[in-house]
Protein backbone atom coordinates (compact mmCIF):
# COMPACT_ATOMS: atom_id res chain seq x y z
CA UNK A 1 0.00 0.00 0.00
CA UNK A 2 2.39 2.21 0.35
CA UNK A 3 4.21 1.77 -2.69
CA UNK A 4 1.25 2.78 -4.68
CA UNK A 5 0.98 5.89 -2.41
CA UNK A 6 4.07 6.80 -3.80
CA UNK A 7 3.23 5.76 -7.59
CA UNK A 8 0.46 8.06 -7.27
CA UNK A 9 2.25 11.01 -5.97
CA UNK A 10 5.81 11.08 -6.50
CA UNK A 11 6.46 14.32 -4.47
CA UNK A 12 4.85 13.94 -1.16
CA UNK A 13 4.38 17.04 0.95
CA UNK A 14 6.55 17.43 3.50
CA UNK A 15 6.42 16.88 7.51
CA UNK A 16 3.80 19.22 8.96
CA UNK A 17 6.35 20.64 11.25
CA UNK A 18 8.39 21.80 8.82
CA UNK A 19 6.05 23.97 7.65
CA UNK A 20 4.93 24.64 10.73
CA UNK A 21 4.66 28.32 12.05
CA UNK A 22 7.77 30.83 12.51
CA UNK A 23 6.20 31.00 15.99
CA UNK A 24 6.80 27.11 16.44
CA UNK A 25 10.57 27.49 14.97
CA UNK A 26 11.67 30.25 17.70
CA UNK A 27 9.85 27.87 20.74
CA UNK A 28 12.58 25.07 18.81
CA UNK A 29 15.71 27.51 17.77
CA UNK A 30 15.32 28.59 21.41
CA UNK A 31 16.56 25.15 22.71
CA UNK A 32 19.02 25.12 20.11
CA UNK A 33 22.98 26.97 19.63
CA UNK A 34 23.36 28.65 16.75
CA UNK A 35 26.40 25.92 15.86
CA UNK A 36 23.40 23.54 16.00
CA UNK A 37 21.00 25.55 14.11
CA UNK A 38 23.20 25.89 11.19
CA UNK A 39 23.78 22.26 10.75
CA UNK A 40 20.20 21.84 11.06
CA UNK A 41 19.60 24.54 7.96
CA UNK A 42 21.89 22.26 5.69
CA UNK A 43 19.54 19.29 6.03
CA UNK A 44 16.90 19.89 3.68
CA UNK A 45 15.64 23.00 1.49
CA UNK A 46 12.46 23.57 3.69
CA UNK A 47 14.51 23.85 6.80
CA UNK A 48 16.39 25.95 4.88
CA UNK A 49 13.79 28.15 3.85
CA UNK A 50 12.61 28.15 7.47
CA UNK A 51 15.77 29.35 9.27
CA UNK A 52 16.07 32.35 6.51
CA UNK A 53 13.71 34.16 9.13
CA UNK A 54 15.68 35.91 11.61
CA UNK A 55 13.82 35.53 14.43
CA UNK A 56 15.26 31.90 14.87
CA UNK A 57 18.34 32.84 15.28
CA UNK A 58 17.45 35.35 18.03
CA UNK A 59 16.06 32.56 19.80
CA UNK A 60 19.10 30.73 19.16
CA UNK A 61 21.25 33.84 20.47
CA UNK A 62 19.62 34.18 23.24
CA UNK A 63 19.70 30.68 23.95
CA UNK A 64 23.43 30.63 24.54
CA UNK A 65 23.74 34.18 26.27
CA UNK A 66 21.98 36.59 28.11
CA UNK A 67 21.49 39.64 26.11
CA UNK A 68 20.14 41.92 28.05
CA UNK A 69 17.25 42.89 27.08
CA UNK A 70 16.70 44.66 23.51
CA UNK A 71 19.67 43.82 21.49
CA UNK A 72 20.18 47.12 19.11
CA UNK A 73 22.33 45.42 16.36
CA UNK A 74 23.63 47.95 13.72
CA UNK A 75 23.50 47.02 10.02
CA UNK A 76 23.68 43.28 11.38
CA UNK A 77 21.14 40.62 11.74
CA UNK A 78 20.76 37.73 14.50
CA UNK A 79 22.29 35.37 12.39
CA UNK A 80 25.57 36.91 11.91
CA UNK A 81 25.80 38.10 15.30
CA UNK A 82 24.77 34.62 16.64
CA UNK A 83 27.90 33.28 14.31
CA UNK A 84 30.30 36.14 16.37
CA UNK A 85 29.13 35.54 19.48
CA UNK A 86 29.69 31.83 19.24
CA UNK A 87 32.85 32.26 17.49
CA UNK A 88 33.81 34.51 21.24
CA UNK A 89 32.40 31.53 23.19
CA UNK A 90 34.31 28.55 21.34
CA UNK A 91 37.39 30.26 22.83
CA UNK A 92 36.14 30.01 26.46
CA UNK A 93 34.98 32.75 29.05
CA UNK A 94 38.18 33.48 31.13
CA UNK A 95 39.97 36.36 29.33
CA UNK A 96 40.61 38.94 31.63
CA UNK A 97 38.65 41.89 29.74
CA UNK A 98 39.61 45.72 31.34
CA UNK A 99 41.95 47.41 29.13
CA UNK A 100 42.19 50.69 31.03
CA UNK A 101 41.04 53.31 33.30
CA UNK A 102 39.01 56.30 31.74
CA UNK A 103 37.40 57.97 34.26
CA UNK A 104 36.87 58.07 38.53
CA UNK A 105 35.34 59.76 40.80
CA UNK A 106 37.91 60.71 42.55
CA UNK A 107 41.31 60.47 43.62
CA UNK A 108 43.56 60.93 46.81
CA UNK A 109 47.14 61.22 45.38
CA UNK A 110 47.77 60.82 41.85
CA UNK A 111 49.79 57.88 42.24
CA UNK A 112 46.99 56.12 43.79
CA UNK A 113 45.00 56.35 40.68
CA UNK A 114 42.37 53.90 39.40
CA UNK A 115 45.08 52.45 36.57
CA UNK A 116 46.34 50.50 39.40
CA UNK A 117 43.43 48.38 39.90
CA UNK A 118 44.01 46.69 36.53
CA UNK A 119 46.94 44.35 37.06
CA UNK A 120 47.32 41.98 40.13
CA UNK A 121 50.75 43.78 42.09
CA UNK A 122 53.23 42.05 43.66
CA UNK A 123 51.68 43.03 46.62
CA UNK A 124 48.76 41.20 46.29
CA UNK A 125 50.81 38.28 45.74
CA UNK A 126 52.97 38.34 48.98
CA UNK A 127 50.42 39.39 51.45
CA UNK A 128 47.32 38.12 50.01
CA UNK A 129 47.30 34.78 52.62
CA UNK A 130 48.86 36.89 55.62
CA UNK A 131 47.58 36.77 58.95
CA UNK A 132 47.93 39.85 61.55
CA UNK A 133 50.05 37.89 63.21
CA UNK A 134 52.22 36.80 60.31
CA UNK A 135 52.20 40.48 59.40
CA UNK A 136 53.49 41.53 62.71
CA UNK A 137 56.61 39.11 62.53
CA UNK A 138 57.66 40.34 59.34
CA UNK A 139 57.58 43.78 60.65
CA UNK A 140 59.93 43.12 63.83
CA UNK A 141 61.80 41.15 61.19
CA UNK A 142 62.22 45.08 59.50
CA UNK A 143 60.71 43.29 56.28
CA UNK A 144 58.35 45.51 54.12
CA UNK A 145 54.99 43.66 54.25
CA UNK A 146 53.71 45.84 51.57
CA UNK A 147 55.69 47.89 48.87
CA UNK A 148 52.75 50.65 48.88
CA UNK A 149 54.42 52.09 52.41
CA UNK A 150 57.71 52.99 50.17
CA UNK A 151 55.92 55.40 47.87
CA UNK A 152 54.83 53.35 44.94
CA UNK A 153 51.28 52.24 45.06
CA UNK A 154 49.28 48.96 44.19
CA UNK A 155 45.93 50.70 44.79
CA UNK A 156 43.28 53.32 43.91
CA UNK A 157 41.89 55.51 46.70
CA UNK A 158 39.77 58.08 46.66
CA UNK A 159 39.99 61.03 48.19
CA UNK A 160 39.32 61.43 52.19
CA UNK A 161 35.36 61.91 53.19
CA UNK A 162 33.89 62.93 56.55
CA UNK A 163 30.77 60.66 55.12
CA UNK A 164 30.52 56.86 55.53
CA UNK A 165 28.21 57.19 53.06
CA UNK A 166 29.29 59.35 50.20
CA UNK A 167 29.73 56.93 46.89
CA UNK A 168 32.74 56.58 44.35
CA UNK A 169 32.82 55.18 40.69
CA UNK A 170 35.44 53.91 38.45
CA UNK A 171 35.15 53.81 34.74
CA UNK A 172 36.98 51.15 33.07
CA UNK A 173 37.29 50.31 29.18
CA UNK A 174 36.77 46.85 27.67
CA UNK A 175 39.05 45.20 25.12
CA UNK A 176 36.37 45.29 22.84
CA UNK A 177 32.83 47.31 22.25
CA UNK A 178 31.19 43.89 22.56
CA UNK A 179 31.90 41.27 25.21
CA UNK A 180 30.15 38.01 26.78
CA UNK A 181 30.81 38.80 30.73
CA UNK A 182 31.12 35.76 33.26
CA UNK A 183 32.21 37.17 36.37
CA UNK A 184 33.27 40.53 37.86
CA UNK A 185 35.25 40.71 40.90
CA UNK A 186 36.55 43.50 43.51
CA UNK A 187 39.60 43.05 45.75
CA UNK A 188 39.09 45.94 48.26
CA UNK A 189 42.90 47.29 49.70
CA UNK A 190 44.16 46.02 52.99
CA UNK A 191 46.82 48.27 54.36
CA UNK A 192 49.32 46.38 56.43
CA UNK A 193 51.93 49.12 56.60
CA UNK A 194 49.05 51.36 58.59
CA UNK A 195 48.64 51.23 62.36
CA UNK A 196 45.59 48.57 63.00
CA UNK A 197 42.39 49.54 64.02
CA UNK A 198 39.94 49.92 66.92
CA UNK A 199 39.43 46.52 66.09
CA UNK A 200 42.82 45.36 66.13
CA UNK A 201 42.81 44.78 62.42
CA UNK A 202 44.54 45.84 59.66
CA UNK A 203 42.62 49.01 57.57
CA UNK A 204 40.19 47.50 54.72
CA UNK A 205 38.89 50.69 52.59
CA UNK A 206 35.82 48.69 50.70
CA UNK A 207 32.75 50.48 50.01
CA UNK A 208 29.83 48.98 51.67
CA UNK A 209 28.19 47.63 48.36
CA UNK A 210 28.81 48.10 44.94
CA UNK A 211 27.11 47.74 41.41
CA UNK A 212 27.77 47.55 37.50
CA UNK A 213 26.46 49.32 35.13
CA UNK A 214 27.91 47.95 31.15
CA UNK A 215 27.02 50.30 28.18
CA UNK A 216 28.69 53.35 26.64
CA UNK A 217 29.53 56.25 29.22
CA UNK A 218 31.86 59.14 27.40
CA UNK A 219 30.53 61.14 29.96
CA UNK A 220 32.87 59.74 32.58
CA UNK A 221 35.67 59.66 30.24
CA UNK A 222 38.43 62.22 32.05
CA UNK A 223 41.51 63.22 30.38
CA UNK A 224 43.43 63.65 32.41
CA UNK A 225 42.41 60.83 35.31
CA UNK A 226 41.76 62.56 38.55
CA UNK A 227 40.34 65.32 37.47
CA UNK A 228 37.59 66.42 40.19
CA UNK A 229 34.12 65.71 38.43
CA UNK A 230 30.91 64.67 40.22
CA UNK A 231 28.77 61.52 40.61
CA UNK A 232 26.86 60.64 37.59
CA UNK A 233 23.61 59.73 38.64
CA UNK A 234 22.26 56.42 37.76
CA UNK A 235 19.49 57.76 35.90
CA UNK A 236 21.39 60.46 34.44
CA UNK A 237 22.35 60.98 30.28
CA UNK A 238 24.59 63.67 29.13
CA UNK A 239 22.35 66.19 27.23
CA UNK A 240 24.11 65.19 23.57
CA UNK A 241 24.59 68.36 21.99
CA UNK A 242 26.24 68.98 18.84
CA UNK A 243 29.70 67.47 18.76
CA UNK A 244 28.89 65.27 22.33
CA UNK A 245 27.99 61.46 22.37
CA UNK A 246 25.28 60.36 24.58
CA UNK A 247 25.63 58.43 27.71
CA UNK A 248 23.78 54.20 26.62
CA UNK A 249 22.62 52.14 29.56
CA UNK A 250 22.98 48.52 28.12
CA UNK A 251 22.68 46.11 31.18
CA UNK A 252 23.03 47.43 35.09
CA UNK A 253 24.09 44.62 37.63
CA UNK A 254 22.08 43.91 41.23
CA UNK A 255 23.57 46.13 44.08
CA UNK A 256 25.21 43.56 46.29
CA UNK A 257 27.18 44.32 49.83
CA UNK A 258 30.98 44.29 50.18
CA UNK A 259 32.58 42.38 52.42
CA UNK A 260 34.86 44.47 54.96
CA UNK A 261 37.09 42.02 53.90
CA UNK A 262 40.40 41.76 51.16
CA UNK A 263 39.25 38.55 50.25
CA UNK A 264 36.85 40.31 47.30
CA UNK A 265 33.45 40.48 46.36
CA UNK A 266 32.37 38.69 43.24
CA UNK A 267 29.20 38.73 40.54
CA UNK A 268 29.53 35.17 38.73
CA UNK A 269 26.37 35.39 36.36
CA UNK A 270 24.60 31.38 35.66
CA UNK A 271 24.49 32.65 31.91
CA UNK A 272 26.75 34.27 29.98
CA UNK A 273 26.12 38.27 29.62
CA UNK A 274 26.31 40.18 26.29
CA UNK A 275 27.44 43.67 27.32
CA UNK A 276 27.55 46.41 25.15
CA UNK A 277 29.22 49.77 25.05
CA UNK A 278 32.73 49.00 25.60
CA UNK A 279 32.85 50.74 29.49
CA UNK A 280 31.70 49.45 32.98
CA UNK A 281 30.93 51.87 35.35
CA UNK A 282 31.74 50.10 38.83
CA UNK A 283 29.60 52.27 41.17
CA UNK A 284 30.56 52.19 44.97
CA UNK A 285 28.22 52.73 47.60
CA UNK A 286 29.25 54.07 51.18
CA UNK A 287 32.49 53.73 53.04
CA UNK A 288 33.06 50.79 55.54
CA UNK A 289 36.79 52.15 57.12
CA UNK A 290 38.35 55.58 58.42
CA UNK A 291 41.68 56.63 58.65
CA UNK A 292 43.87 54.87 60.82
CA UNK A 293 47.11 57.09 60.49
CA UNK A 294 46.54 59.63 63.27
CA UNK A 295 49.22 62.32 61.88
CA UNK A 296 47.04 62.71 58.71
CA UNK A 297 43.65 63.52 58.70
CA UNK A 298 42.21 61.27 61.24
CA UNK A 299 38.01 59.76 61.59
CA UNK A 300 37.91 60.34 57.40
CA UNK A 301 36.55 57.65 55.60
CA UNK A 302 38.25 56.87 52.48
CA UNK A 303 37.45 53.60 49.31
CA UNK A 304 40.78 51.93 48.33
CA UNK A 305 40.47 49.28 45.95
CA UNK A 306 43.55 46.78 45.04
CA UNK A 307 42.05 44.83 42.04
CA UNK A 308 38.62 44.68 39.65
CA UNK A 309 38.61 42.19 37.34
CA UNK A 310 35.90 41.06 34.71
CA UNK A 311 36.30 38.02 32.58
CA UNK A 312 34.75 36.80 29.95
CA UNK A 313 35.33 36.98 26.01
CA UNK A 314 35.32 39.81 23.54
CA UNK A 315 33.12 39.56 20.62
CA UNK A 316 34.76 40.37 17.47
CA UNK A 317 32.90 41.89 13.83
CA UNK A 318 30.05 42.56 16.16
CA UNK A 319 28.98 46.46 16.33
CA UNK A 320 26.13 47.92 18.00
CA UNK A 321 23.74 51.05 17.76
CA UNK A 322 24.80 51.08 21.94
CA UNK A 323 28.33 51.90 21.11
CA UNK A 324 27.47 54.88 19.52
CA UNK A 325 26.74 53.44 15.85
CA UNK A 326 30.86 52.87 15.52
């Protein structure tokens, strides 16, 4: 029976789901990586035909990343920036990804400026495991515990504030105007070469919590660093007159508290984050430690961060209407 079925119509039609609705493709593509989707497409001419509509491949996208929200692609459609995105992923998520330092809120001494917080010091790497007590030898040894105490600084500060809660920001560039983020973290400074506290501890300058905001911020941008400028506000935009750029909000990050602690604070995302813009705006809120060298300027609160780092991947080819239609 059916042979003759096929004698009598040599071109049967073909599955109902393949002609299914675009609707019913982006509930599939959504379960599916855009590696897999493409492989899929070479199968047969109507799956072909079906994954010409764009909208699969958003599903796909967003399948594999978090985008954010709208994704404003510029001159580009889902299906080329799903092929980027996975070309970023197929070389793994833990690139470091700050370039540099463009803008902060502000600063104490210019040597203790926010370019520090890029690269791990050798500090960090001899005193990251001390104890007090291992601290204390060392000193009655006449051993440096920390090179900062000689003059040359592993560390941003800002500048000294009779406010535990006044706020600080650091604007750092990306390696790229597109990047899939995996994890942020910030190292807040421990000063061993200052006298301990009331606690008996060794000064910690973190902020008492801290947020990110990803998206394009010239704004912020300082030339030079240090320069005294005030807070953006969260919901601010520069105005974008003629010859300025305007501040883009991609993707803003939970607010989440700081341990008083040199161990670091960390945002590790369960999906992979697209983040547009090329800056992240790490906004500090509150200040968790005063002074502790009585021949300064004693009871003033000051932020001092040793390290940020944000890994991930940066996206290649990929250019968005966020970064300023570049």
């Amino acid at each position: 029976a059916t042979s003759e079925m096929a004698e009598d119509n040599p071109n049967p039609p073909p599955l109902s789901i393949i002609q299914g609705e675009v609707w019913l493709w982006e509930c599939i593509a959504a379960h599916l990586p855009p590696k897999t989707l493409a492989r899929l497409e070479g199968t047969c001419r109507h799956l072909r035909a079906a994954a010409s509509d764009d909208a699969l491949w958003k599903a796909s996208l967003e399948h594999v990343v978090d985008t954010g929200g709208a994704l404003p692609l510029h001159n580009m459609t889902h299906r080329a920036a799903a092929r980027h995105v996975h070309a970023a992923l197929e070389g793994g998520l833990q690139c470091p990804l700050v370039y540099c330092a463009e803008g902060v809120s502000s600063i104490d001494r210019q040597p203790e400026g926010p370019e520090n917080v890029i690269p791990w010091s050798q500090c960090v790497s001899e005193t990251f495991d001390l104890t007090p007590e291992m601290a204390m030898q060392m000193q009655s040894w006449g051993r440096e515990v920390c090179h900062c105490c000689t003059g040359r600084p592993c560390y941003w500060s800002s500048a000294a504030s009779a406010d535990g809660d006044s706020d600080e920001w650091l604007l750092l560039r990306l390696r790229a105007r597109v990047c899939v983020l995996q994890s942020l973290v910030l190292h807040p400074y421990r000063a061993w070469w200052q006298p301990r506290d009331e606690q008996s501890k060794y000064p910690v300058y973190a902020p008492k919590s801290m947020e990110c905001e990803f998206g394009y911020f010239p704004g912020s941008v300082q030339n030079p660093l240090g320069r005294r400028a005030a807070t953006p506000s969260p919901n601010e935009h520069s105005e974008g007159g003629e010859g300025e750029k305007e501040d883009l909000l991609h993707f803003k990050t939970s607010r989440v508290s700081v341990a008083h602690s040199a161990q670091g604070t960390s945002i590790t995302l369960d999906k992979p984050l697209l983040v547009l813009g090329g800056h992240v705006r790490v906004r500090m809120y509150g200040k968790q430690q005063r002074q502790t060298l009585v021949y300064q300027m004693a009871n003033e609160f000051y932020t001092c961060v040793q390290h940020i780092a944000v890994t991930g991947a940066a996206v290649r080819g990929l250019v968005c209407d966020t970064a300023g239609g570049e």
